[in-house]
C-alpha atoms as a PDB file:
ATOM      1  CA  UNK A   1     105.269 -59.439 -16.151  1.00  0.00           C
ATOM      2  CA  UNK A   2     107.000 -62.295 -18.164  1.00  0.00           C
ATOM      3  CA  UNK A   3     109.284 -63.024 -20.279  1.00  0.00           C
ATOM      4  CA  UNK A   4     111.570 -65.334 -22.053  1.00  0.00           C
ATOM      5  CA  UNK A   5     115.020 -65.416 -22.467  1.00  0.00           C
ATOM      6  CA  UNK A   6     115.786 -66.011 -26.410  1.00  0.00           C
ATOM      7  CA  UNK A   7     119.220 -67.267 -26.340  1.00  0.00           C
ATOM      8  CA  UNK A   8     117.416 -70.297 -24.012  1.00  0.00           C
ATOM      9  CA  UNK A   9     113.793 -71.360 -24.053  1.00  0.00           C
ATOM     10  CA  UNK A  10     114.451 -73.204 -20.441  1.00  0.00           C
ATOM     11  CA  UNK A  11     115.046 -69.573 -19.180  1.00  0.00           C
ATOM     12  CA  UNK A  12     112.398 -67.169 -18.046  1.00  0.00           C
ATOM     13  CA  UNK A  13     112.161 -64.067 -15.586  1.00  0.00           C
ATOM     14  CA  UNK A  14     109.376 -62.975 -13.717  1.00  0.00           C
ATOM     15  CA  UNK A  15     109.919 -59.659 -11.790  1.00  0.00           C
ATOM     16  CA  UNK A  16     112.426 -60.346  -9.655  1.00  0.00           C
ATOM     17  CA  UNK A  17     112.746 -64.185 -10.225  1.00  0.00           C
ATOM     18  CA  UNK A  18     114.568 -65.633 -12.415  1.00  0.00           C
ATOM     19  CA  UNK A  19     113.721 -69.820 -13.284  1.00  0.00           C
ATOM     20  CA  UNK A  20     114.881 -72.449 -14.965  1.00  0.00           C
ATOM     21  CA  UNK A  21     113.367 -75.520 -16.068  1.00  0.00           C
ATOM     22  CA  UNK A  22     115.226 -78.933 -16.965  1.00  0.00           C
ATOM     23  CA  UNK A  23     114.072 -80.994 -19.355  1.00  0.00           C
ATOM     24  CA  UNK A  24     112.114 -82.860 -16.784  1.00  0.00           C
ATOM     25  CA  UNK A  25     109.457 -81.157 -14.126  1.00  0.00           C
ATOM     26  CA  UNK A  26     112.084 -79.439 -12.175  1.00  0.00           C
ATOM     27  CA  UNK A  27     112.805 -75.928 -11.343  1.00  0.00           C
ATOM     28  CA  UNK A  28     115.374 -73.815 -10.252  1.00  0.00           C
ATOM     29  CA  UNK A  29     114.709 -70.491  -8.880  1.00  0.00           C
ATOM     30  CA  UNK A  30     116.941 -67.664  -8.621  1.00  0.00           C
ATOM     31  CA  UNK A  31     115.430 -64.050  -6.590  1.00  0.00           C
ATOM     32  CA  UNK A  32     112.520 -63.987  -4.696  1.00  0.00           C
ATOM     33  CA  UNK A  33     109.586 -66.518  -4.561  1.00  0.00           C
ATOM     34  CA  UNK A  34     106.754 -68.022  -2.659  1.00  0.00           C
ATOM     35  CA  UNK A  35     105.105 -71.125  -3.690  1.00  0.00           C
ATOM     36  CA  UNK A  36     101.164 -70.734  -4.776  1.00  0.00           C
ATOM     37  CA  UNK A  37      99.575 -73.437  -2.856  1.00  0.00           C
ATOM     38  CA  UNK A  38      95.822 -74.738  -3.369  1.00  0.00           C
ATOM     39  CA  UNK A  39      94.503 -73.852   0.046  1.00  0.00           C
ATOM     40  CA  UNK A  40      95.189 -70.626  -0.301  1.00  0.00           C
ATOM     41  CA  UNK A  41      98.299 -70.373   2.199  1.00  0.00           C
ATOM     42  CA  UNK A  42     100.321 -67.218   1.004  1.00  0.00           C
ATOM     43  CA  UNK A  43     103.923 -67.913   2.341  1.00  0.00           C
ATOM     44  CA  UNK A  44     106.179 -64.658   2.476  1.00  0.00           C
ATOM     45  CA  UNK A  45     108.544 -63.708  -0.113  1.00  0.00           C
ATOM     46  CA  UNK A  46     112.257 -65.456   0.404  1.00  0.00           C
ATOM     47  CA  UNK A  47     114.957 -64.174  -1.830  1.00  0.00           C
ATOM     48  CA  UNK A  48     117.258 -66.792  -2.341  1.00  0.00           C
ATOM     49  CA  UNK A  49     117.530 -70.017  -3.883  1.00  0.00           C
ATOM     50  CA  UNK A  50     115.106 -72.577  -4.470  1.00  0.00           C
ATOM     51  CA  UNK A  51     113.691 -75.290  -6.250  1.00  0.00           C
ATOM     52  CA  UNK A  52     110.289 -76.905  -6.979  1.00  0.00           C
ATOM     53  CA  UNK A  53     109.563 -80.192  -8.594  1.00  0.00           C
ATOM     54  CA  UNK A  54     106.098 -82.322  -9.327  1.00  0.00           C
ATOM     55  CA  UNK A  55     105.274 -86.243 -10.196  1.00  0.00           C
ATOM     56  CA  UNK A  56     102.732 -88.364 -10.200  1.00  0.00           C
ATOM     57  CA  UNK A  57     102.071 -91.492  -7.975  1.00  0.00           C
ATOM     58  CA  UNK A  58      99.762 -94.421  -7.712  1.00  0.00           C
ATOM     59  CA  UNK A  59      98.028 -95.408  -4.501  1.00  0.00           C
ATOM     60  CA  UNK A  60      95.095 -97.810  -4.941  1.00  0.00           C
ATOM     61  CA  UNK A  61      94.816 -98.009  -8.231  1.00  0.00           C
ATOM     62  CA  UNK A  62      94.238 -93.845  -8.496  1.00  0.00           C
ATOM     63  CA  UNK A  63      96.694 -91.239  -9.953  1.00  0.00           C
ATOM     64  CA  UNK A  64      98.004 -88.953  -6.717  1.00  0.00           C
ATOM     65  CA  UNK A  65      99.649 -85.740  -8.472  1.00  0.00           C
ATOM     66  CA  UNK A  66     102.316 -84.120  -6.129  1.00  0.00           C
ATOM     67  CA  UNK A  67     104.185 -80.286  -6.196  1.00  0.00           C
ATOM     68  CA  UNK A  68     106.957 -79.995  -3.734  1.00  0.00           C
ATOM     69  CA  UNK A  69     109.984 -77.581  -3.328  1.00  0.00           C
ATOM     70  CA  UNK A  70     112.237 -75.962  -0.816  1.00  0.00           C
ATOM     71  CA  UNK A  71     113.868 -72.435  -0.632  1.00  0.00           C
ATOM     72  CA  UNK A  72     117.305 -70.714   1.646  1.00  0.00           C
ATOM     73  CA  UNK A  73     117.586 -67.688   1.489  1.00  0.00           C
ATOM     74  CA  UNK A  74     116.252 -64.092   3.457  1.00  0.00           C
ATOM     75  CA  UNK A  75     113.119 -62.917   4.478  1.00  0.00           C
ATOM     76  CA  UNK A  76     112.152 -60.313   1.793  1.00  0.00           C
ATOM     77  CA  UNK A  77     110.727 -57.055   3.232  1.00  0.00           C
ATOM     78  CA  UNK A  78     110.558 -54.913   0.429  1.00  0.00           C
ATOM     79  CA  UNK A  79     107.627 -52.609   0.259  1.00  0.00           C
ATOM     80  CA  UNK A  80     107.483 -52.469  -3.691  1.00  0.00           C
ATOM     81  CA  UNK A  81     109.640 -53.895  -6.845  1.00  0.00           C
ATOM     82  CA  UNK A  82     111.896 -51.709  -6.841  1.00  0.00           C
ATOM     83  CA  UNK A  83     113.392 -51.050  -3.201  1.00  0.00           C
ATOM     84  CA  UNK A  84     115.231 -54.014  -2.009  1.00  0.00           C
ATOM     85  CA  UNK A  85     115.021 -54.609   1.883  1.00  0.00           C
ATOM     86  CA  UNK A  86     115.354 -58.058   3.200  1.00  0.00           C
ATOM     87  CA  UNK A  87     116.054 -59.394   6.813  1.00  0.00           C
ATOM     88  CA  UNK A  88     117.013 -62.488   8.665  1.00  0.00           C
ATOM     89  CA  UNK A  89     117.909 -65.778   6.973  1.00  0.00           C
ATOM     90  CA  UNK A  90     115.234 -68.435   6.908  1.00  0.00           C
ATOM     91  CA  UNK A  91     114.430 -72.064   5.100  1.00  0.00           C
ATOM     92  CA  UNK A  92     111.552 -73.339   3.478  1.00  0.00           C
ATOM     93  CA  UNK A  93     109.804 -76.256   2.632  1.00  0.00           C
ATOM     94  CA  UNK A  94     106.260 -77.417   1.284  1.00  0.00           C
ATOM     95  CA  UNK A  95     103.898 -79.691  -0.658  1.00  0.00           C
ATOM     96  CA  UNK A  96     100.631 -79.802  -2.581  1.00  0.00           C
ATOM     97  CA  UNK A  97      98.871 -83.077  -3.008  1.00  0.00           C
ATOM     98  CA  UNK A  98      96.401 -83.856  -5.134  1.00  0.00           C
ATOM     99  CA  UNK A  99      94.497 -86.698  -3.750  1.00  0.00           C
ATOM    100  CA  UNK A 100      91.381 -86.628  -6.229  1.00  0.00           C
ATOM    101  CA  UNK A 101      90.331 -84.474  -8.874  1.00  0.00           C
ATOM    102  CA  UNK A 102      88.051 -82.553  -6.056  1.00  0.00           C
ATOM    103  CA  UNK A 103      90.161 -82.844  -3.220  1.00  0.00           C
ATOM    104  CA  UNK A 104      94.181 -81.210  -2.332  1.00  0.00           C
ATOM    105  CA  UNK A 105      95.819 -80.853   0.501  1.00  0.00           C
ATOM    106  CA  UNK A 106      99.406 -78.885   1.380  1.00  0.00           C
ATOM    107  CA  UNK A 107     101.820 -77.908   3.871  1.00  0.00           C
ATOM    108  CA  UNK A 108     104.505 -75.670   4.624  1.00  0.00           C
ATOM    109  CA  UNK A 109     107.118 -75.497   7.061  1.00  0.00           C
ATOM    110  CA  UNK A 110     109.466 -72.169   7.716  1.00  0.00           C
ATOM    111  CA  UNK A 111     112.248 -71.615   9.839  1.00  0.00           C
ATOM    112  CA  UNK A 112     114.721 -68.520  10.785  1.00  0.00           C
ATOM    113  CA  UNK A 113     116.581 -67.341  14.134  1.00  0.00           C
ATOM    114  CA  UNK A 114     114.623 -67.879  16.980  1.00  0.00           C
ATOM    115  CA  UNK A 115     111.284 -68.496  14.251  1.00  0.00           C
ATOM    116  CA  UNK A 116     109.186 -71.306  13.406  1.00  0.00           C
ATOM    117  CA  UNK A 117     106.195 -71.442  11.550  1.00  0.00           C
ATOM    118  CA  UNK A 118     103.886 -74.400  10.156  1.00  0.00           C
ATOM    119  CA  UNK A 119     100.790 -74.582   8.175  1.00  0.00           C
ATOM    120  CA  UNK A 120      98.233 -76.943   6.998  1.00  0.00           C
ATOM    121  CA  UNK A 121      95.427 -76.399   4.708  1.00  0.00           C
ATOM    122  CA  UNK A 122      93.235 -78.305   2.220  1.00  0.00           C
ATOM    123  CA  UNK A 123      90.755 -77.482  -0.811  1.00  0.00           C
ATOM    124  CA  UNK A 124      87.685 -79.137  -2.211  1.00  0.00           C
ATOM    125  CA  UNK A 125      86.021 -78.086  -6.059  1.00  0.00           C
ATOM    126  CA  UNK A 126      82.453 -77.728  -5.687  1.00  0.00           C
ATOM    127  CA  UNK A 127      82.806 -78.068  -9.473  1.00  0.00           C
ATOM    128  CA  UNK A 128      80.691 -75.566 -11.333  1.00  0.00           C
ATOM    129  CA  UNK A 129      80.243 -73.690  -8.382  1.00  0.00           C
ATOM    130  CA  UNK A 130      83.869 -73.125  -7.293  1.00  0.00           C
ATOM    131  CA  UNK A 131      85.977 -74.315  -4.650  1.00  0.00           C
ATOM    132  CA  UNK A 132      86.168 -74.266  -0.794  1.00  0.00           C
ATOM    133  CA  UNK A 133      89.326 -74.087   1.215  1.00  0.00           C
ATOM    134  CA  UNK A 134      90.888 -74.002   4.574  1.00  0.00           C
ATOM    135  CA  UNK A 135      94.393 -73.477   6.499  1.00  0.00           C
ATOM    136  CA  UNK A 136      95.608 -72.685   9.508  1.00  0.00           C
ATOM    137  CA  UNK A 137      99.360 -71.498  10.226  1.00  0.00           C
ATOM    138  CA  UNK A 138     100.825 -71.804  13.714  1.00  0.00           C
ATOM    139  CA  UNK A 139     104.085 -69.692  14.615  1.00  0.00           C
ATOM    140  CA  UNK A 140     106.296 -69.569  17.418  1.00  0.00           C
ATOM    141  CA  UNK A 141     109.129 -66.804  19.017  1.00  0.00           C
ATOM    142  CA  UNK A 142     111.455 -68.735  21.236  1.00  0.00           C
ATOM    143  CA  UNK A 143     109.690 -69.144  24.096  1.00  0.00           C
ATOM    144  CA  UNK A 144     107.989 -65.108  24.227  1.00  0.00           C
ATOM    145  CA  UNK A 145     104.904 -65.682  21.795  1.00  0.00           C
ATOM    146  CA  UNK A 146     102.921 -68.420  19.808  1.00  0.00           C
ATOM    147  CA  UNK A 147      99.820 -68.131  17.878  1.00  0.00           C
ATOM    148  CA  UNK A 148      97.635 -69.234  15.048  1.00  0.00           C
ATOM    149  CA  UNK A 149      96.147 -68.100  12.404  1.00  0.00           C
ATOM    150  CA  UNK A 150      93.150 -69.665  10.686  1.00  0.00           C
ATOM    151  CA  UNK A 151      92.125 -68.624   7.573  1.00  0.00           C
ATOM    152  CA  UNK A 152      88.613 -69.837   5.358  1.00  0.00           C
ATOM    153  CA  UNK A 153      87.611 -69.128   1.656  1.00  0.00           C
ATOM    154  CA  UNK A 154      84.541 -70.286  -0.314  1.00  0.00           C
ATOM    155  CA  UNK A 155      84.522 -68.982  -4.291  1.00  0.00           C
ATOM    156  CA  UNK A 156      81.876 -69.205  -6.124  1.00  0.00           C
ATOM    157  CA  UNK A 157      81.822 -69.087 -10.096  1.00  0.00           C
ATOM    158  CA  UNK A 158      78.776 -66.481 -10.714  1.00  0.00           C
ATOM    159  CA  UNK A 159      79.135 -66.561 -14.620  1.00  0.00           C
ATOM    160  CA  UNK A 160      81.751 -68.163 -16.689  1.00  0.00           C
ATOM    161  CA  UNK A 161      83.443 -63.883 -16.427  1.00  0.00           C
ATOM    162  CA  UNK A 162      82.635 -63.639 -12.248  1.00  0.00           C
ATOM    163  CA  UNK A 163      83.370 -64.931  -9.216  1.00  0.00           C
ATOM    164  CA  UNK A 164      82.703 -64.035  -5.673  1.00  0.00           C
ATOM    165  CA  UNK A 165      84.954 -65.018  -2.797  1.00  0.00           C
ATOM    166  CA  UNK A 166      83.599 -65.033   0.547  1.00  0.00           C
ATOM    167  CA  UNK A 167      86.764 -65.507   3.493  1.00  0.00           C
ATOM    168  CA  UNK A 168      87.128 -65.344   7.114  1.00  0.00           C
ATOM    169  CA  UNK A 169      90.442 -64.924   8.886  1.00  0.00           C
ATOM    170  CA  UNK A 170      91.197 -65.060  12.833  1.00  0.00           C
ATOM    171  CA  UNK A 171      94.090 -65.067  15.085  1.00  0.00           C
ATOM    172  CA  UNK A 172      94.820 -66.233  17.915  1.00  0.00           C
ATOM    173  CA  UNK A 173      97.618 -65.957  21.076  1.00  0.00           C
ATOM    174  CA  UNK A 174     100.533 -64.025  19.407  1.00  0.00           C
ATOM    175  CA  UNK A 175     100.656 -64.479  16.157  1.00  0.00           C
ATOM    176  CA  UNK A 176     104.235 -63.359  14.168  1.00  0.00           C
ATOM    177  CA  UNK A 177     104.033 -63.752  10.293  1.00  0.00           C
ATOM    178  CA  UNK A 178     107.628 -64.395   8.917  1.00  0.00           C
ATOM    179  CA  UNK A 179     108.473 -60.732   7.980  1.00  0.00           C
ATOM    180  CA  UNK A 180     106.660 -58.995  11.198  1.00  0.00           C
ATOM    181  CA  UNK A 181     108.590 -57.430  13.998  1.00  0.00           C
ATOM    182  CA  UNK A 182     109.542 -60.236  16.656  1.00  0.00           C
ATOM    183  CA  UNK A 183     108.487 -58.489  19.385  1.00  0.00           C
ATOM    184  CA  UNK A 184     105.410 -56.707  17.784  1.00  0.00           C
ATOM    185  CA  UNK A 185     102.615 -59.988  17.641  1.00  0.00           C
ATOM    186  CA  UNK A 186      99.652 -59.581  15.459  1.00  0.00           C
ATOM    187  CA  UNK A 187      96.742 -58.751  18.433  1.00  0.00           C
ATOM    188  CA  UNK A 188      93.704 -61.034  18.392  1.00  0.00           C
ATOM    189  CA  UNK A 189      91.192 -60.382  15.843  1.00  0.00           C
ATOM    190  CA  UNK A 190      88.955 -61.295  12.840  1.00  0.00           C
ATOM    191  CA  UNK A 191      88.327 -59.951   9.568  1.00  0.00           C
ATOM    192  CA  UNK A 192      85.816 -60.742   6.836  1.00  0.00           C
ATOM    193  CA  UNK A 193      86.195 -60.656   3.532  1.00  0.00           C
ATOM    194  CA  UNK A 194      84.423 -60.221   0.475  1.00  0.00           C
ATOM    195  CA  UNK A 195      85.428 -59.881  -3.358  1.00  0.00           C
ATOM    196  CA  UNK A 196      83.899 -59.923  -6.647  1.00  0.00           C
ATOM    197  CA  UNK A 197      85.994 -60.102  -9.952  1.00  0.00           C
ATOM    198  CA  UNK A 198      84.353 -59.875 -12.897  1.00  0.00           C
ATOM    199  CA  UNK A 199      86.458 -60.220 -16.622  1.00  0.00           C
ATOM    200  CA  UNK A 200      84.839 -57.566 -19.036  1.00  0.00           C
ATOM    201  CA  UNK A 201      86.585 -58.196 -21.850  1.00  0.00           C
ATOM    202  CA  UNK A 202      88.343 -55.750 -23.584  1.00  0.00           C
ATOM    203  CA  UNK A 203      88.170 -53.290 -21.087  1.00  0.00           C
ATOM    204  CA  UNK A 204      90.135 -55.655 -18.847  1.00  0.00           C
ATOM    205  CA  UNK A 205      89.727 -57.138 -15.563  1.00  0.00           C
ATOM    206  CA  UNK A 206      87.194 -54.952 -13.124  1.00  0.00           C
ATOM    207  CA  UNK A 207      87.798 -55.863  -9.238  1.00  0.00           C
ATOM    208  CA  UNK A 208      85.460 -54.812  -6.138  1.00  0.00           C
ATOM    209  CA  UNK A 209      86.263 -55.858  -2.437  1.00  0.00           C
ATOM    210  CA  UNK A 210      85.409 -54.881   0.788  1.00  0.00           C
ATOM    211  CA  UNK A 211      86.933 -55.989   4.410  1.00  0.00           C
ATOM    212  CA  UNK A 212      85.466 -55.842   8.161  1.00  0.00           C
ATOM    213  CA  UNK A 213      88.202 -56.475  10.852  1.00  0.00           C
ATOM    214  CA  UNK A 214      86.931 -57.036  14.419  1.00  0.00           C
ATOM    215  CA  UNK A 215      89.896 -56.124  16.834  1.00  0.00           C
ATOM    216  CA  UNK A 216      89.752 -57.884  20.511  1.00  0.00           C
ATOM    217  CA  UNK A 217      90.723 -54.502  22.225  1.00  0.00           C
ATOM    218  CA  UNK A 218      89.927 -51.383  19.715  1.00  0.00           C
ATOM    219  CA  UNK A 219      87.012 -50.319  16.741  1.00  0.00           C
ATOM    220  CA  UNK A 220      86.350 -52.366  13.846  1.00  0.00           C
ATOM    221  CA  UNK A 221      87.520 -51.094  10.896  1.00  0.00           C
ATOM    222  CA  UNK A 222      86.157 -51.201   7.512  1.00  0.00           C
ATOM    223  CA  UNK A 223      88.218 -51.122   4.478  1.00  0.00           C
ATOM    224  CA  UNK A 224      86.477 -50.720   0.736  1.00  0.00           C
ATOM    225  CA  UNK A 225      88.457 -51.043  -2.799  1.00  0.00           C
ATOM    226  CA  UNK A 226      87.987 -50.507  -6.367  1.00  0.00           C
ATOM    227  CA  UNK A 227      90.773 -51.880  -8.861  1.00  0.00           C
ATOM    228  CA  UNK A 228      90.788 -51.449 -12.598  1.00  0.00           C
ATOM    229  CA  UNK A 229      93.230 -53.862 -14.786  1.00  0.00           C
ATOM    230  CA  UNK A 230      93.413 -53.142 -19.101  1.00  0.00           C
ATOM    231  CA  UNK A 231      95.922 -54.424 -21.752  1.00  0.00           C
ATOM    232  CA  UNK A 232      96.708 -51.641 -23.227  1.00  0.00           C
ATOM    233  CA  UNK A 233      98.143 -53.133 -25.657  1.00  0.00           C
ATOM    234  CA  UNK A 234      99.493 -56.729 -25.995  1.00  0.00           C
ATOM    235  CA  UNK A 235     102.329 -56.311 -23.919  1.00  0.00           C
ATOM    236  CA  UNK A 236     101.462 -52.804 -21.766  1.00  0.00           C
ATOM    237  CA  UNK A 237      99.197 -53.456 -19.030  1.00  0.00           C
ATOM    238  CA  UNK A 238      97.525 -50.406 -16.900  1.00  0.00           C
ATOM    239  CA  UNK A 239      96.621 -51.010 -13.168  1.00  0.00           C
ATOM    240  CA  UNK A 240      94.282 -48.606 -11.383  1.00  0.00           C
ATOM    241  CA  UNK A 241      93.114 -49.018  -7.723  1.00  0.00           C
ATOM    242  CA  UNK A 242      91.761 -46.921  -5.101  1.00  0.00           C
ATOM    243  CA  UNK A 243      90.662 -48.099  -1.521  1.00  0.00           C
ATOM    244  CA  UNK A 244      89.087 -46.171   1.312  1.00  0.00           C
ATOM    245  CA  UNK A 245      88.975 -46.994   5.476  1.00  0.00           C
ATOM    246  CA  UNK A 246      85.669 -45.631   6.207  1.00  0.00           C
ATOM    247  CA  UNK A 247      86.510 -46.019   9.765  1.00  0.00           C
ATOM    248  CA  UNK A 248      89.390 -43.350   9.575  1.00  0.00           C
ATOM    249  CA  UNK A 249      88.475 -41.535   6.158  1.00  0.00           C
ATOM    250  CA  UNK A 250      92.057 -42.624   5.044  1.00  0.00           C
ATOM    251  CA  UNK A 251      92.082 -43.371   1.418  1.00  0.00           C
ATOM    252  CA  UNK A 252      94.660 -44.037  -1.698  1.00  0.00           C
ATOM    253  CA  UNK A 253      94.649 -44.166  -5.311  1.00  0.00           C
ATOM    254  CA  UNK A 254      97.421 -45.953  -7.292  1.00  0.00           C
ATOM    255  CA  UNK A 255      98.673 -45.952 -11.315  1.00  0.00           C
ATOM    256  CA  UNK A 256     100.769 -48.936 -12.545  1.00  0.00           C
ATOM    257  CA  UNK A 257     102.290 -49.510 -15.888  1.00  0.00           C
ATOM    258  CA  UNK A 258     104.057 -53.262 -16.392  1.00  0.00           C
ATOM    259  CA  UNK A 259     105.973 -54.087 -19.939  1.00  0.00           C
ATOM    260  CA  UNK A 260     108.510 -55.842 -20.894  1.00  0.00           C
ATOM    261  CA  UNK A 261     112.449 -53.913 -21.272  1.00  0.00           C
ATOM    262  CA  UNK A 262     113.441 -56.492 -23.663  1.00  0.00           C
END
C-alpha cells in the first residue's frame, strides 16, 4: 500500500516506511526497509535509517547504471504489520550494477554483534524469455558457525500475462540468516521451487507454487499454495491464500484487506 503525502510531493509512505526523495536521485528512508536487488538476494528487514542513491557512469565508451545505499538501525523480527518486535543492532550496505542492458550484478554486506554476513549475486535477461539469476550469501557467528547459502532462479515469460519461475536453494555448514536464533543454524538442505503467476485481468492476479525441501538428516517435505490477489476497487485490494504441507497434512488459509487511511 502507497501513498502520498499532499502537503509534499517528495514525501511518500509505504507500510511502515516512510521516504523522501530530493530533488536529485537520492533517498532517505525512515522505518523498515530492505533493498530489492536484481539477483534476487532478499536482505532482512532493518528498521532504522537509511538511504539509497543511483547514477550513471561511463566505462569504455558504454553507459554503467549504478543503485547503492546503506541502512543502521535493528534487525526487524516482526511476524506481521502490525506487531513490532525487533532485535540486535546491525549495518548495512549494498550495490546493483548494471553493466549492460542484459547483464547486473550486486552485493551486500551486513553486520551486527558477533554477525557478519556477505552476498554476491548476478542476473542475465534472456530477453523475451525472461531472466536468469544467481547469489550466494555467506554468514558467520564469532567463531561457533559459518555457512552459505546458494540460491538459483530461471523465469521464464510464458505469455505477455504468465511467467514461470523455476529456483533451487541449498545450504551449507551453519548457516544463520540475520534475524535467526544465533545458536539455532539453518541444518543442511535443499529445496526446489516452482511458481507460476498468471495476470487475469480483472479478476486480479492468480498465483500457484509448489516447494520440495530435501533435509540432510530428516523427510522431505512438500509444501503446495494457492494465492488469489483482486482490486476491489481502485484503492481496496483483497488477498486470499491457502497452502498445504502434504508431508504433515498442516494447512492455512489467509484473508487480507490493504487501503489507504488517508
Amino acid at each position: 500500500m502507497v501513498r502520498s503525502i499532499n502537503a509534499t510531493e517528495q514525501w511518500s509512505q509505504e507500510d511502515r516506511t516512510w521516504r523522501y526523495q530530493t530533488q536529485s536521485q537520492t533517498r532517505f528512508l525512515f522505518g523498515n526497509s530492505a533493498p530489492r536487488l536484481s539477483s534476487g538476494l532478499q536482505p532482512t528487514s532493518i528498521g532504522g535509517v537509511g538511504l539509497a542513491d543511483q547514477w550513471n557512469s561511463e566505462l569504455f565508451g558504454k553507459t554503467l547504471q549504478w543503485r547503492y545505499g546503506a541502512t543502521v538501525g535493528l534487525v526487524d523480527q516482526s511476524q506481521d504489520l502490525y506487531h513490532f518486535k525487533y532485535g540486535s543492532k546491525v549495518g548495512r550496505a549494498w550495490f546493483d550494477l548494471a553493466l549492460t542492458s542484459e547483464l547486473s550484478v550486486d552485493a551486500i554486506y551486513q553486520r551486527a554483534d558477533d554477525y557478519e554476513q556477505l552476498g554476491l549475486g548476478t542476473q542475465y535477461q534472456l530477453g523475451p524469455w525472461g531472466s536468469w539469476s544467481v547469489n550466494v550469501l555467506q554468514s558467520s557467528v564469532g567463531a561457533h558457525f559459518k555457512g552459505q547459502r546458494y540460491q538459483g532462479l530461471v523465469a521464464f515469460d510464458l505469455t505477455e500475462d504468465a511467467q514461470l519461475e523455476l529456483s533451487r536453494e541449498k545450504y551449507n555448514g551453519r548457516f544463520v540468516r540475520l534475524n535467526q536464533n544465533r545458536t539455532s543454524p539453518t541444518a543442511e538442505q535443499s529445496t526446489y521451487r516452482a511458481a507460476v503467476r498468471w495476470d487475469t485481468g480483472r479478476w486480479g492476479l492468480f498465483q500457484a507454487r509448489y516447494a520440495n525441501t530435501v533435509v540432510s538428516n530428516g523427510n522431505p517435505q512438500h509444501v503446495i499454495g494457492l494465492g488469489q490477489q483482486v482490486w476491489y476497487s481502485p484503492k481496496v485490494r483483497i488477498d486470499l491464500d491457502a497452502q498445504r504441507q502434504t508431508h504433515s497434512g498442516d494447512y492455512n488459509m489467509g484473508l487480507r484487506l490493504s487501503f489507504p487511511i488517508f
